[in-house]
C-alpha atoms as a PDB file:
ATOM      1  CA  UNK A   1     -58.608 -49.295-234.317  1.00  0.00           C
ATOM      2  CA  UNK A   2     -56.860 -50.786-231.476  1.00  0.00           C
ATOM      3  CA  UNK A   3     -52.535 -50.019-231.486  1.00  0.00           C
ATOM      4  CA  UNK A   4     -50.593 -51.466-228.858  1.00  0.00           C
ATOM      5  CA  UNK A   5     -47.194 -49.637-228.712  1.00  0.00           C
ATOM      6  CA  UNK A   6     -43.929 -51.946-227.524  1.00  0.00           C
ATOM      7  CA  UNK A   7     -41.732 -49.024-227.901  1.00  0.00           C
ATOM      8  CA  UNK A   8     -41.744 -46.111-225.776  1.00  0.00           C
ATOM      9  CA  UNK A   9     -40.729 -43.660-228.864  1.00  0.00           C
ATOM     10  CA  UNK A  10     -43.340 -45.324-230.617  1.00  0.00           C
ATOM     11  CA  UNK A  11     -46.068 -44.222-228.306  1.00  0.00           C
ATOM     12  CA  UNK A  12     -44.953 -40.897-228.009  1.00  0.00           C
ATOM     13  CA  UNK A  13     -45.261 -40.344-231.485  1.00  0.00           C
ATOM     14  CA  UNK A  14     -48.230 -42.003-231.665  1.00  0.00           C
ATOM     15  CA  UNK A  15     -50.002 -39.612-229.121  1.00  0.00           C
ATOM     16  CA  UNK A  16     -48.118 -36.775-231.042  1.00  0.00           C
ATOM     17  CA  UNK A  17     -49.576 -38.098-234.119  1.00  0.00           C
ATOM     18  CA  UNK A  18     -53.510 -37.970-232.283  1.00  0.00           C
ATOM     19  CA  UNK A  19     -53.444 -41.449-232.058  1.00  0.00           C
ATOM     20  CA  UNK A  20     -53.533 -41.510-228.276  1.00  0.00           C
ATOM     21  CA  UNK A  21     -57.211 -42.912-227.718  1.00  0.00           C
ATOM     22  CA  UNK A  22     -56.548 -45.489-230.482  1.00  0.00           C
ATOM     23  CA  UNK A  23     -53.683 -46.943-227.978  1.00  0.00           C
ATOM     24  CA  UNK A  24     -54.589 -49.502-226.559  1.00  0.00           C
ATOM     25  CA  UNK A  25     -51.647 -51.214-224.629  1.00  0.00           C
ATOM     26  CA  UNK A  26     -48.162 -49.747-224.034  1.00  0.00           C
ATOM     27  CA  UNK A  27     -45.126 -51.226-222.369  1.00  0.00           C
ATOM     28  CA  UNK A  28     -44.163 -51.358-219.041  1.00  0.00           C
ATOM     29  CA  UNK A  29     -41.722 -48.772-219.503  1.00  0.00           C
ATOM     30  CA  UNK A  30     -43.925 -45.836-221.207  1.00  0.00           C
ATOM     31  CA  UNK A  31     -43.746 -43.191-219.482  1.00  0.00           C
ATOM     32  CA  UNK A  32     -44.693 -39.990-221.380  1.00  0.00           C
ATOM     33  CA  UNK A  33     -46.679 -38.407-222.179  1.00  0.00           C
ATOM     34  CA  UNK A  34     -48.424 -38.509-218.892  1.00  0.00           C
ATOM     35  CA  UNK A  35     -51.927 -39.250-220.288  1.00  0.00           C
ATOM     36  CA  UNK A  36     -50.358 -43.350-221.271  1.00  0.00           C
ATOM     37  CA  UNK A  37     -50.210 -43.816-217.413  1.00  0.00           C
ATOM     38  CA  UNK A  38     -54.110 -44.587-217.829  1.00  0.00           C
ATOM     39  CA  UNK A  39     -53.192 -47.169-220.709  1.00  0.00           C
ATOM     40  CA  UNK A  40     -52.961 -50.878-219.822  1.00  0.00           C
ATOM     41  CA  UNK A  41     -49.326 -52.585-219.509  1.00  0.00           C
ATOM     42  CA  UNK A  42     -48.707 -55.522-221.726  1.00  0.00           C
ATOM     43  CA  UNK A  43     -45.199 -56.042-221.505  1.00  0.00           C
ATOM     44  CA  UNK A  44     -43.119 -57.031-218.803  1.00  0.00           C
ATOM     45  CA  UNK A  45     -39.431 -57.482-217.639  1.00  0.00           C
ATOM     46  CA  UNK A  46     -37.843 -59.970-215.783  1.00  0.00           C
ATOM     47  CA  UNK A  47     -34.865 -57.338-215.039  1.00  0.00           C
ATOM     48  CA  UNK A  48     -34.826 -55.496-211.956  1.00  0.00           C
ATOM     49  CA  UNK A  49     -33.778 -52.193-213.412  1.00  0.00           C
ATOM     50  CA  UNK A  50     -33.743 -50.402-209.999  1.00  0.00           C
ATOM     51  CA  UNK A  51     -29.960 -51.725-209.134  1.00  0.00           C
ATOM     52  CA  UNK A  52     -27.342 -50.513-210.522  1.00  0.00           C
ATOM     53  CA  UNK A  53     -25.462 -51.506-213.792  1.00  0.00           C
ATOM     54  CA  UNK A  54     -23.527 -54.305-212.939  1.00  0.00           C
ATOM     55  CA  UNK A  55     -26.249 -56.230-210.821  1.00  0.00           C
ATOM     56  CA  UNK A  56     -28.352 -55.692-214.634  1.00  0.00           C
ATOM     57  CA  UNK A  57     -25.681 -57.415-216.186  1.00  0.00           C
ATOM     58  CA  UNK A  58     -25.287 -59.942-213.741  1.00  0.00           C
ATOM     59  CA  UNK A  59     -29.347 -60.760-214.112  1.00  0.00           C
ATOM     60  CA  UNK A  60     -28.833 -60.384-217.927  1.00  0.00           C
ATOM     61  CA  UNK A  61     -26.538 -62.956-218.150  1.00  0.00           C
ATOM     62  CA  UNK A  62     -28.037 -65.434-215.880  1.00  0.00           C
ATOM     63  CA  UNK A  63     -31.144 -65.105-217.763  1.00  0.00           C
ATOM     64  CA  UNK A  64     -29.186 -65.841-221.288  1.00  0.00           C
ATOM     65  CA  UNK A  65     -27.351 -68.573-219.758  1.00  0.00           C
ATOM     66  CA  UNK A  66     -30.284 -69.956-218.447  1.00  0.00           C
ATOM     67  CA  UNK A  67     -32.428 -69.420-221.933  1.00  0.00           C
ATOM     68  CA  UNK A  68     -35.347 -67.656-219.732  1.00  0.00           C
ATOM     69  CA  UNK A  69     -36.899 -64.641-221.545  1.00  0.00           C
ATOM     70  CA  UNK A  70     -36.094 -60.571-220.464  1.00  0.00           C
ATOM     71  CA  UNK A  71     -39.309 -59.374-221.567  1.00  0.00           C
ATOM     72  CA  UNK A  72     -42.617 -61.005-221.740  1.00  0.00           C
ATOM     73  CA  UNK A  73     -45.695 -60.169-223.557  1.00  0.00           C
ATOM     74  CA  UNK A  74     -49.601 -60.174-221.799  1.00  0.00           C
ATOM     75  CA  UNK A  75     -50.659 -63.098-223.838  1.00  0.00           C
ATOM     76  CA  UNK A  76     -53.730 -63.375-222.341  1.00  0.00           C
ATOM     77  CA  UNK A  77     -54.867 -59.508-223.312  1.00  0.00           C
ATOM     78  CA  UNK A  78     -53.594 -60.534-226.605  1.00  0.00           C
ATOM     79  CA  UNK A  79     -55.817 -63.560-226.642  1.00  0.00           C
ATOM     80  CA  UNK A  80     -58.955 -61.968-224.633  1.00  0.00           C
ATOM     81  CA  UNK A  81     -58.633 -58.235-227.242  1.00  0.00           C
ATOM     82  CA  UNK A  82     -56.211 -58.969-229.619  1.00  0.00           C
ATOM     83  CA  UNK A  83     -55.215 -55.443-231.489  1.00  0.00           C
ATOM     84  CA  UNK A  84     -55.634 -54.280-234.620  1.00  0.00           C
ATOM     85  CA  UNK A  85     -51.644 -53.077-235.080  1.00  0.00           C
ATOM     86  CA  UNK A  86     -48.935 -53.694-233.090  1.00  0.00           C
ATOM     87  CA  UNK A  87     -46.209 -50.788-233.415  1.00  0.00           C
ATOM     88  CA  UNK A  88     -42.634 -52.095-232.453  1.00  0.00           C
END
């Protein structure tokens, strides 16, 4: 079975479960435990979350204003090995 994982939480439980070689994708902010470094990103954010809070905010709300998207999926890994579950 092939599990992506759009939820950090989710994909620690999952490997806590056993379920880590089933993962298959994770998002671009898993970060534990250290083995889903090796899985493949298929999210991504159009937030710079490096600067500080009100600089987020400010790219938040141009981005709502704007009707552009925060976080994007990898729609061609979706196409190309589409998974079996997605866990959100």
């Amino acid at each position: 079975m092939r599990i992506w994982s759009l939820l950090p939480s989710a994909t620690e439980i999952l490997f806590a479960l056993g379920q880590g070689e089933q993962v298959t994708g994770v998002t671009h902010e898993c970060d534990y435990p250290p083995e889903v470094a090796a899985k493949p990103r298929v999210t991504n954010s159009s937030i710079d979350s490096s600067q500080g809070s009100a600089a987020i905010d400010r790219q938040v709300t141009e981005h709502f204003r704007s009707g552009s998207e925060l976080y994007g999926i990898d729609e061609g890994r979706l196409a190309d090995d589409p998974p079996d579950l997605i866990v959100t």
